[in-house]
Protein backbone atom coordinates (compact mmCIF):
# COMPACT_ATOMS: atom_id res chain seq x y z
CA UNK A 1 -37.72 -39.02 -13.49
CA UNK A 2 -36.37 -37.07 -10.30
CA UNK A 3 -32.95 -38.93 -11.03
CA UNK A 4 -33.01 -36.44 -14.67
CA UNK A 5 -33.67 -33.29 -13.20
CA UNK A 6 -32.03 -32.85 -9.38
CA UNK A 7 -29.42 -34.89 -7.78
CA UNK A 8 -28.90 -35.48 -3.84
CA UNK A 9 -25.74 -36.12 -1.50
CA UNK A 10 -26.00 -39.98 -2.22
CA UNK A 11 -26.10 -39.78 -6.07
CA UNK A 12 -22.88 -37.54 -5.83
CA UNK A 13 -21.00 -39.59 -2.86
CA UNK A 14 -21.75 -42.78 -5.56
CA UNK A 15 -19.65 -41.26 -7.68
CA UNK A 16 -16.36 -41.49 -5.71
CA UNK A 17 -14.66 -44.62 -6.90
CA UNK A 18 -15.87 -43.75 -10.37
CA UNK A 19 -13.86 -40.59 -10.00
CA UNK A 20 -10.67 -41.97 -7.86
CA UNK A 21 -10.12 -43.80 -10.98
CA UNK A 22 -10.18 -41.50 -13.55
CA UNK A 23 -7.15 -41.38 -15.47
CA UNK A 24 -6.97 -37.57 -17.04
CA UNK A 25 -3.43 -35.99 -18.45
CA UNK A 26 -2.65 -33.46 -15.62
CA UNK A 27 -2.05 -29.53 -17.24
CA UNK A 28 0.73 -27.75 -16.41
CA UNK A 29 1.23 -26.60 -13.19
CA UNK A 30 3.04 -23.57 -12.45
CA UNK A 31 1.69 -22.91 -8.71
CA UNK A 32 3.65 -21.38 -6.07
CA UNK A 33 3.12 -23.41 -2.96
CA UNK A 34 4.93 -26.91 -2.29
CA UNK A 35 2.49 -29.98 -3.30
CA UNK A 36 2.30 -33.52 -4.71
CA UNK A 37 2.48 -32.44 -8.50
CA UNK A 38 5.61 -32.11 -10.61
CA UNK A 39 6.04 -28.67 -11.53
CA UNK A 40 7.81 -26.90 -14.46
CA UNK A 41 10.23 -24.80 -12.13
CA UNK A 42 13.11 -26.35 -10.89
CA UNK A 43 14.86 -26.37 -7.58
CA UNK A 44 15.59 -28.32 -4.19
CA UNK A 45 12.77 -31.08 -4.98
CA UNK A 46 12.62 -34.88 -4.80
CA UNK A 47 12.87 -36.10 -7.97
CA UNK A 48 16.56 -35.42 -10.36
CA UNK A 49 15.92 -33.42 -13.31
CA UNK A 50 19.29 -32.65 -14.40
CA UNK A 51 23.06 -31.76 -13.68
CA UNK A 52 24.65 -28.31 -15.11
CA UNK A 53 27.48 -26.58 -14.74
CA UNK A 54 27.95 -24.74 -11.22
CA UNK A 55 27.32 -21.13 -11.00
CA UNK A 56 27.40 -18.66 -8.24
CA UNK A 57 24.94 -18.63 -5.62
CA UNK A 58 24.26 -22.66 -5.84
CA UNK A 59 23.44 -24.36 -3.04
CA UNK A 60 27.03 -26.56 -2.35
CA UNK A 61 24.79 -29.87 -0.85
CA UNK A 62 23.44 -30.56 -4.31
CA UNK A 63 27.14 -30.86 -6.29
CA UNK A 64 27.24 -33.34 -8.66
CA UNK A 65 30.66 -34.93 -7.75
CA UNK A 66 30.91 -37.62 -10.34
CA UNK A 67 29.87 -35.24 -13.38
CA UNK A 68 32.36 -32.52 -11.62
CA UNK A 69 35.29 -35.50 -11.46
CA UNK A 70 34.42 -36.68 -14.90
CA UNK A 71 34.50 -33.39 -16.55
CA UNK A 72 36.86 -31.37 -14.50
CA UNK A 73 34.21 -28.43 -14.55
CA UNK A 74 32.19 -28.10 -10.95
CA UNK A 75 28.64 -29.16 -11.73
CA UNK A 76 25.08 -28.55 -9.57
CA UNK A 77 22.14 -31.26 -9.30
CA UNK A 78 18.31 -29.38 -10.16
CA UNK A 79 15.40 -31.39 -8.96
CA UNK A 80 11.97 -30.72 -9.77
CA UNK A 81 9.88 -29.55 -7.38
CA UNK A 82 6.62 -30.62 -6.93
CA UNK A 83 4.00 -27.75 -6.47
CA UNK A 84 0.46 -27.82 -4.74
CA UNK A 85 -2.44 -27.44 -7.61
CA UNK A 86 -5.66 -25.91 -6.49
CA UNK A 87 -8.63 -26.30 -8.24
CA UNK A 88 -11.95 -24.71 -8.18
CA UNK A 89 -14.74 -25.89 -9.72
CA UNK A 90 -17.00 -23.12 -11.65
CA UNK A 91 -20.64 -24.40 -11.93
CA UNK A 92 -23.57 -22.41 -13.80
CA UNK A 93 -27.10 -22.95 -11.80
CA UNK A 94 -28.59 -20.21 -14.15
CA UNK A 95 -32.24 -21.17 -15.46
CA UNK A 96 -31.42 -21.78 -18.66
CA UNK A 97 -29.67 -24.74 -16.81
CA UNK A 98 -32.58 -26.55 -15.75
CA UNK A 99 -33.42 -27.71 -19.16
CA UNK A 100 -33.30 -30.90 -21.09
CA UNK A 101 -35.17 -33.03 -23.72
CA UNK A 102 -32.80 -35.98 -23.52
CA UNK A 103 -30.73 -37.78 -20.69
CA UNK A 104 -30.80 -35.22 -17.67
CA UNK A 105 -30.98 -31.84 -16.72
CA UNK A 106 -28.19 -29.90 -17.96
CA UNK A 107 -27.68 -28.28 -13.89
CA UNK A 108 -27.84 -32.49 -12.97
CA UNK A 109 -24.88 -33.47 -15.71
CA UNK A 110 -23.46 -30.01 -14.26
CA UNK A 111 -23.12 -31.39 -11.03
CA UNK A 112 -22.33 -34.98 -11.73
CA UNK A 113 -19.27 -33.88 -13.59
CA UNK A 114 -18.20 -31.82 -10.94
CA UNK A 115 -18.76 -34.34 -8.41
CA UNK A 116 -16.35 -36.63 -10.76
CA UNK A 117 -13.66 -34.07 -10.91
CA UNK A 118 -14.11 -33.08 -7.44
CA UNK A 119 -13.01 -36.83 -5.95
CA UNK A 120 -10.57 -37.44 -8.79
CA UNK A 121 -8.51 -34.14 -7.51
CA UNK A 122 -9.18 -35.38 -3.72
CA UNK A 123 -7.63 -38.69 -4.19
CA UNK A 124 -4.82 -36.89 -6.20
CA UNK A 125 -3.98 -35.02 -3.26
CA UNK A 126 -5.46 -31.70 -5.19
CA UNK A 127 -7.27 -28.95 -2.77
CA UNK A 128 -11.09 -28.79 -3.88
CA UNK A 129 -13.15 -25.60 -4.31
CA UNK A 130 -16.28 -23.92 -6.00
CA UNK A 131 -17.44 -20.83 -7.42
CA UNK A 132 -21.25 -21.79 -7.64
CA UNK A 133 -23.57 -19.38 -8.80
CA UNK A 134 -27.58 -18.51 -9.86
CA UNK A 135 -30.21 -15.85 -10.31
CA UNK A 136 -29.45 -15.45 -6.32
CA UNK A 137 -26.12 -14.78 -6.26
CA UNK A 138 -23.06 -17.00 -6.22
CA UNK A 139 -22.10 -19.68 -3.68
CA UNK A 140 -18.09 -19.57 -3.12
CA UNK A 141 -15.75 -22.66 -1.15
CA UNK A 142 -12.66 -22.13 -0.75
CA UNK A 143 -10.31 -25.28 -1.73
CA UNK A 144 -9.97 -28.20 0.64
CA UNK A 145 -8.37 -30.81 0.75
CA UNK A 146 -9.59 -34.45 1.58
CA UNK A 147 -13.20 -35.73 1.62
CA UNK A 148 -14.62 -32.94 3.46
CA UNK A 149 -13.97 -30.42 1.20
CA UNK A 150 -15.76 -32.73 -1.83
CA UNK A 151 -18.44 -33.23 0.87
CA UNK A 152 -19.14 -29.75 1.11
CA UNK A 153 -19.02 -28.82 -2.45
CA UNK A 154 -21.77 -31.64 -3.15
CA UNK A 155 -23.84 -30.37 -0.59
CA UNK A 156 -24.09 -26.98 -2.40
CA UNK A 157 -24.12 -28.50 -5.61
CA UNK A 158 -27.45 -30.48 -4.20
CA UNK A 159 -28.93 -27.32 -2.39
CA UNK A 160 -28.87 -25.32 -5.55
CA UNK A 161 -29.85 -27.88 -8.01
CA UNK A 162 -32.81 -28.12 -6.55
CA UNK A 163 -34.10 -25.02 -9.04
CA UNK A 164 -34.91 -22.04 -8.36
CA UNK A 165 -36.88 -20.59 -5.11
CA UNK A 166 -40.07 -18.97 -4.65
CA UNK A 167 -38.94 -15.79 -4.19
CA UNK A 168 -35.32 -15.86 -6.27
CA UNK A 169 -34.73 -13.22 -8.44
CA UNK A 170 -34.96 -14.12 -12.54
CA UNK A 171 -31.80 -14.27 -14.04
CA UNK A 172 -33.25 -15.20 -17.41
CA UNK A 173 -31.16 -12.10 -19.17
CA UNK A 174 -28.25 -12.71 -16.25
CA UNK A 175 -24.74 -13.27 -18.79
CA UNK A 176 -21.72 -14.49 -17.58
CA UNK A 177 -19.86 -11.65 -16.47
CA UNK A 178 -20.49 -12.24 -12.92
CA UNK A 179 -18.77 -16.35 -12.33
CA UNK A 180 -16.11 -15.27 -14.87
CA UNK A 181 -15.19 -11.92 -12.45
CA UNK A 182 -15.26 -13.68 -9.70
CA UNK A 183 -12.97 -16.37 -11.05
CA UNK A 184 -10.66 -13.81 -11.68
CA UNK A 185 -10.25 -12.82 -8.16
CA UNK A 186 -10.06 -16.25 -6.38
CA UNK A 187 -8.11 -17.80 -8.62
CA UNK A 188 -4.72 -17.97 -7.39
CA UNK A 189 -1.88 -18.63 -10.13
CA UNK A 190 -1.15 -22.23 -11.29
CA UNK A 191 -4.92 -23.22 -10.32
CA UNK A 192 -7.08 -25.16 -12.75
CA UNK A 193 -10.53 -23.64 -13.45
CA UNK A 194 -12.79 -26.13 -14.92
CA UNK A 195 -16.32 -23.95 -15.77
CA UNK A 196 -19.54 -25.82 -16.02
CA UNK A 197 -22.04 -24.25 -18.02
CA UNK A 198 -23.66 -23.87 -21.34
CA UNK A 199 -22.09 -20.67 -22.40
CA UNK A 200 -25.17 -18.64 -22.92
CA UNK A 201 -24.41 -14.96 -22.47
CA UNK A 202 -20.86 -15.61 -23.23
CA UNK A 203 -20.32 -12.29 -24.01
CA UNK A 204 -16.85 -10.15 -25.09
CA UNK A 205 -16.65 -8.57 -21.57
CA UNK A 206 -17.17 -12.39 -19.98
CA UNK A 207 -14.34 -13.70 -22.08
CA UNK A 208 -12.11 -10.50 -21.08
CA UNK A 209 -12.78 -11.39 -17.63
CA UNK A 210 -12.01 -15.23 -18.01
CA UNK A 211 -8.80 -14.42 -19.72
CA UNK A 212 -7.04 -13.02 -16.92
CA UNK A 213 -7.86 -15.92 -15.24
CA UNK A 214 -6.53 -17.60 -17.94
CA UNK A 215 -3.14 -15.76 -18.00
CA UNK A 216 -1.92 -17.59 -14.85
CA UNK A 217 -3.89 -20.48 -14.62
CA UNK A 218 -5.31 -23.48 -16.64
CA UNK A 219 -9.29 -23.14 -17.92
CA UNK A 220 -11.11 -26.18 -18.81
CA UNK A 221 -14.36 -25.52 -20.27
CA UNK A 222 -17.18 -28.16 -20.42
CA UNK A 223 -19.94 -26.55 -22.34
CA UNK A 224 -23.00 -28.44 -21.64
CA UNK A 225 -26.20 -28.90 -24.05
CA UNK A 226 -29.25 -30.77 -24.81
CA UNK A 227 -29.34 -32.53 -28.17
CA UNK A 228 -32.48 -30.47 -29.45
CA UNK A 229 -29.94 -26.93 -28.88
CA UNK A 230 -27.67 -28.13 -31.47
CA UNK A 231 -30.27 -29.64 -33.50
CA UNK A 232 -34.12 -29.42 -34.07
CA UNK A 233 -36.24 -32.44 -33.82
CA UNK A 234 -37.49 -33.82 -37.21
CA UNK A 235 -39.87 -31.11 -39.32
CA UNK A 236 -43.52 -31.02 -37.68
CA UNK A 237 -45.05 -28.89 -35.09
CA UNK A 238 -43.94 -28.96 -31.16
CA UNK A 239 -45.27 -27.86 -27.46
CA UNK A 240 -42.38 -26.66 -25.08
CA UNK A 241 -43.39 -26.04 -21.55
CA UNK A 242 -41.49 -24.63 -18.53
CA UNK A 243 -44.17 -24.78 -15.85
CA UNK A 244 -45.34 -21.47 -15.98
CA UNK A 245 -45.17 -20.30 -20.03
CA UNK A 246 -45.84 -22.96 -23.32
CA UNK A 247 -43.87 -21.85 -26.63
CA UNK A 248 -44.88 -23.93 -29.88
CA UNK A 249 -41.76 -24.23 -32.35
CA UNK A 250 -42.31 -25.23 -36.12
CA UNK A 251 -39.53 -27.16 -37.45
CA UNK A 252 -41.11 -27.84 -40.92
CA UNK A 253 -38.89 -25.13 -42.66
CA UNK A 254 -35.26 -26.41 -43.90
CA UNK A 255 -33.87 -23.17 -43.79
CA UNK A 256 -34.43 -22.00 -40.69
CA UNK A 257 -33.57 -25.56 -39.49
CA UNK A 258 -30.15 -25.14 -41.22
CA UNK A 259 -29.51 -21.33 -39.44
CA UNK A 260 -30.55 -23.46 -36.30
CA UNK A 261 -27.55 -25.72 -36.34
CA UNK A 262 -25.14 -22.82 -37.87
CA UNK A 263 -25.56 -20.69 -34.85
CA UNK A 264 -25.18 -23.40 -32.19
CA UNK A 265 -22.13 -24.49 -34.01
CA UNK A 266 -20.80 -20.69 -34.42
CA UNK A 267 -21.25 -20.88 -30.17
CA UNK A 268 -19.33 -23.70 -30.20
CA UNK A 269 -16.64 -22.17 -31.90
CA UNK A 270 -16.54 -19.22 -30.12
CA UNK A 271 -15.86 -21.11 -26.83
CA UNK A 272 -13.52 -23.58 -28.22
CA UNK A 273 -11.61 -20.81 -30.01
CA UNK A 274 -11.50 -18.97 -26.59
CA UNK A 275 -10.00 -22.30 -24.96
CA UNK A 276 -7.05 -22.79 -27.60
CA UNK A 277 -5.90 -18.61 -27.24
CA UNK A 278 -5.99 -19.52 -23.67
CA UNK A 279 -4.08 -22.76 -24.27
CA UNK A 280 -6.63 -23.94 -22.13
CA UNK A 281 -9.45 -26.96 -23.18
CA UNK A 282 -12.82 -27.30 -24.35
CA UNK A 283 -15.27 -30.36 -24.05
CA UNK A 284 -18.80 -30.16 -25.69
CA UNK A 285 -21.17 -32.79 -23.23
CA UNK A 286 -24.59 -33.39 -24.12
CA UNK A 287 -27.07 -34.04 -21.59
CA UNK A 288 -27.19 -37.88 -22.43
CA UNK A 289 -23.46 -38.24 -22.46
CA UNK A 290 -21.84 -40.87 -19.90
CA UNK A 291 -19.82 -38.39 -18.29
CA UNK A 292 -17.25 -40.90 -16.54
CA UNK A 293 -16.69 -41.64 -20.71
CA UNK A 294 -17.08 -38.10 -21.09
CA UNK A 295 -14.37 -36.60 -19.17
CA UNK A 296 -11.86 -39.73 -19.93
CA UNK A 297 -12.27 -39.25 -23.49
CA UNK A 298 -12.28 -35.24 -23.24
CA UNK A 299 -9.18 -35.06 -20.69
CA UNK A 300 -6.82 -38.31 -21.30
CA UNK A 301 -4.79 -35.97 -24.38
């Protein structure tokens, strides 16, 4: 049972070859600082992209001399360059996190696929970071590379899974205005976002924010739910309890049953609609997902 609803250091650090051998399409990267990923721009790289004819200004070590002697016409090698790709990891600790009828707590699947993404980008030579954040505030790391910066991130991944203090402020009406402008300012252009949450209080003024995040860098969001939020449990009569309140839901009536399902699916929508204006990406994961299977399936295309 503890293994469903918190995680610790060794659960996360078990993940590592898992994650080294994830095989995910990489998005287009359009950062600014030298790296290990090909980039769309073009210039003195390592790898020939293509010869053209010469033009003012070119740099005379990269003629092409058996184009220019083959065409007459002075021609210029381009390489592509390969460009550094931060990442930073957005992960939702609100309560409405620590939650789930099936598989594991929606915060634990949180952190397990950020643990996942977090060694796959270390082993690709990606710098690691976080935006984590909760009824107490948020919890930033700035991007790393190697296994200490995954090593940090999973410790604050484990320190605020852990729930909620005595003490901690409710955050029950808490939207997501807050990670999504603070995205906005660490993200530097040509990183990848990947947000972690289940998209409650995904309001217009959160997606405004997110979108200029979105305008110079990729967003991947993995929208995370428990079964019984996109579906009621068969019709009958049944006890919810959070610890401190009890809520009894009646599931007997088909109609509200059906406006159930139509407004998780219009959520749904919402976010994935947000993803393609963004030409970003959007993966649904339910609590009892595999999420190695998950995130293959969700980022090989």
């Amino acid at each position: 049972m503890s293994e469903a609803v918190t995680v610790t250091p060794r659960d996360l650090i078990g993940l590592r070859r898992q994650g080294e051998r994830l095989v995910m399409r990489s998005p287009r990267i359009s950062a600014q600082r030298a790296g290990g990923h090909r980039s769309p721009f073009k210039g003195r790289g390592m790898e020939f992209e293509e010869s053209r004819r010469y033009q003012a200004g070119d740099d005379i070590r990269n003629m092409d001399w058996r184009v220019t002697a083959r065409t007459g016409r002075p021609h210029t090698k381009l390489f592509r360059e390969e460009r550094e790709r931060p990442v930073l990891l957005g992960v939702d600790f609100r309560r409405s996190m620590f939650f789930a009828t099936r598989g594991v707590f929606k915060s634990v699947m949180a952190c397990r696929v950020a643990a996942l993404l977090a060694w796959r980008g270390s082993h690709q030579g990606e710098r690691m970071g976080g935006v984590l954040w909760s009824g107490a505030g948020h919890r930033e790391l700035r991007p790393r590379r190697g296994a200490r910066g995954v090593l940090g991130l999973i410790s604050a991944l484990c320190e605020l899974a852990a729930g909620p203090q005595d003490g901690d402020p409710t955050d029950q009406d808490t939207g997501m205005e807050p990670i999504a402008a603070r995205l906005s300012r660490v993200a530097h252009p040509g990183s990848v976002v990947y947000l972690l949450s289940d998209f409650r209080g995904f309001t217009e003024s959160a997606r405004e924010l997110l979108a200029r995040t979105g305008r110079h860098s990729t967003v991947v969001c993995i929208m995370i739910h428990d079964p019984i939020e996109a579906e009621l449990p068969v019709p009958g009569s049944y006890l919810l309890r959070d610890g401190d309140r009890e809520l009894v839901i009646d599931t007997r009536s088909a109609r509200h049953r059906a406006r159930y399902q139509a407004q998780f699916q219009a959520r749904c929508d919402e976010v994935a609609g947000f993803c393609r204006r963004m030409s970003g990406r959007f993966i649904l994961c339910p609590t009892s997902a595999d999420p190695v299977a998950l995130l293959r399936t969700g980022l090989s295309h």
